[in-house]
Protein backbone atom coordinates (compact mmCIF):
# COMPACT_ATOMS: atom_id res chain seq x y z
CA UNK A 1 4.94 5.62 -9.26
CA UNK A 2 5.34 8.44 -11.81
CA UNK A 3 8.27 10.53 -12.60
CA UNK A 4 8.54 14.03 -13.90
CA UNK A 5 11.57 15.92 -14.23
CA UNK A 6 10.94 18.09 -17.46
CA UNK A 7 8.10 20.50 -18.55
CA UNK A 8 6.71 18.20 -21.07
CA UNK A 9 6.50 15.00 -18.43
CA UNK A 10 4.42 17.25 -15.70
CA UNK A 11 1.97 18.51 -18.73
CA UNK A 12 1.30 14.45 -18.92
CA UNK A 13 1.26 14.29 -15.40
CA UNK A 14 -1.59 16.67 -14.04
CA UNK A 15 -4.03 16.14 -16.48
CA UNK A 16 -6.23 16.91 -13.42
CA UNK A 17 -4.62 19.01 -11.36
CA UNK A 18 -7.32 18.89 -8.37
CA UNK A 19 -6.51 15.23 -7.60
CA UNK A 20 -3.16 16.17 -6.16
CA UNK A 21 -4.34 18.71 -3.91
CA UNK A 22 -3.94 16.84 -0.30
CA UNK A 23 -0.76 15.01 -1.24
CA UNK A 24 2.12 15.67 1.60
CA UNK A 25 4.76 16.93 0.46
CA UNK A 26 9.03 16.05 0.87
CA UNK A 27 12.30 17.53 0.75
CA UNK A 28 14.97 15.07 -0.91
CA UNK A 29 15.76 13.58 1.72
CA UNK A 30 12.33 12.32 2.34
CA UNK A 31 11.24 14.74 5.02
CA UNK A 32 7.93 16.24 5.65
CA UNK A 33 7.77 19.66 3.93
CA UNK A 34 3.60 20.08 4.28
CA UNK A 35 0.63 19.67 2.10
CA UNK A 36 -0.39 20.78 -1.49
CA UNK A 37 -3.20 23.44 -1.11
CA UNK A 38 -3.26 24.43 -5.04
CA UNK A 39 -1.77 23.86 -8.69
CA UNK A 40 -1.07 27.12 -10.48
CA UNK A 41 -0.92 27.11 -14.46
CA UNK A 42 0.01 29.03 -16.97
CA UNK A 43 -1.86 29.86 -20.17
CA UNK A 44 -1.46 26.54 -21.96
CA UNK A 45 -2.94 24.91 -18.50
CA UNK A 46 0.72 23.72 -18.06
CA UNK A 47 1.45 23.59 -13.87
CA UNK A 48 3.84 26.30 -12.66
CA UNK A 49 4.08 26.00 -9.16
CA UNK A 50 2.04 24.22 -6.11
CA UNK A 51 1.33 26.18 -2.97
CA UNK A 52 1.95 24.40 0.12
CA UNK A 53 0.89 24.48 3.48
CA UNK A 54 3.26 23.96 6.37
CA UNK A 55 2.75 23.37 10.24
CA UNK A 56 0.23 21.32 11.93
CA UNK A 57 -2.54 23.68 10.44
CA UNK A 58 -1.07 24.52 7.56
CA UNK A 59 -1.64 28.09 8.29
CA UNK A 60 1.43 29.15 6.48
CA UNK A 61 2.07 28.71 2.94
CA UNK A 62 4.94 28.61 0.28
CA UNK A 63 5.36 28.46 -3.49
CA UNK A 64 7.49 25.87 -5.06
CA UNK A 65 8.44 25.12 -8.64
CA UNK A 66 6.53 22.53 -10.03
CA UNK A 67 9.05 21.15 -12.73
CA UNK A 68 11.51 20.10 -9.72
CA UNK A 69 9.65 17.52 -8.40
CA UNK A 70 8.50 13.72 -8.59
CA UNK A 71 4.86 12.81 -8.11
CA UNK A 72 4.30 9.05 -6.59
CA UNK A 73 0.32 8.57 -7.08
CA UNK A 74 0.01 5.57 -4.95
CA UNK A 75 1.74 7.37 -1.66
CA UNK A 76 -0.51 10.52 -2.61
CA UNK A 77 3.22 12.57 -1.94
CA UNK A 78 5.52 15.12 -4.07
CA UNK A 79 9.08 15.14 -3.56
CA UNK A 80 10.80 17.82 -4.42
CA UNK A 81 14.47 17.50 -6.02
């Protein structure tokens, strides 16, 4: 499992950002928020925020932070903090 909480841990972290798109996506408390759609970066290629989809479809869509949350590779999910 790999942790990020700061800016310089999630530069380490999504080396390549595309392999994270699909992962679901949870609230603290370890509920179902939706799935990543995208990883948005800034000009040093440093992820800003991930755009998720919510609903059964995921027809709707929300921004969130990236440097507040944890990434666990082997459940393929983000959870926010």
């Amino acid at each position: 499992m790999a942790y990020a909480s700061t800016r310089e841990t999630f530069g380490q972290l999504f080396e390549e950002p595309e392999k994270y798109v699909g992962y679901g996506v949870h609230d603290p408390m370890g509920q179902k928020i939706g799935r990543l759609q995208k990883l948005f970066v800034n000009a040093e290629a440093e992820p800003e925020y991930v755009r998720v989809g919510l609903g059964l479809f995921g027809l709707r869509s929300v921004l969130i932070p990236v440097e507040s949350a944890l990434a666990d590779e082997e459940r393929k999910r983000l959870t926010l903090q």
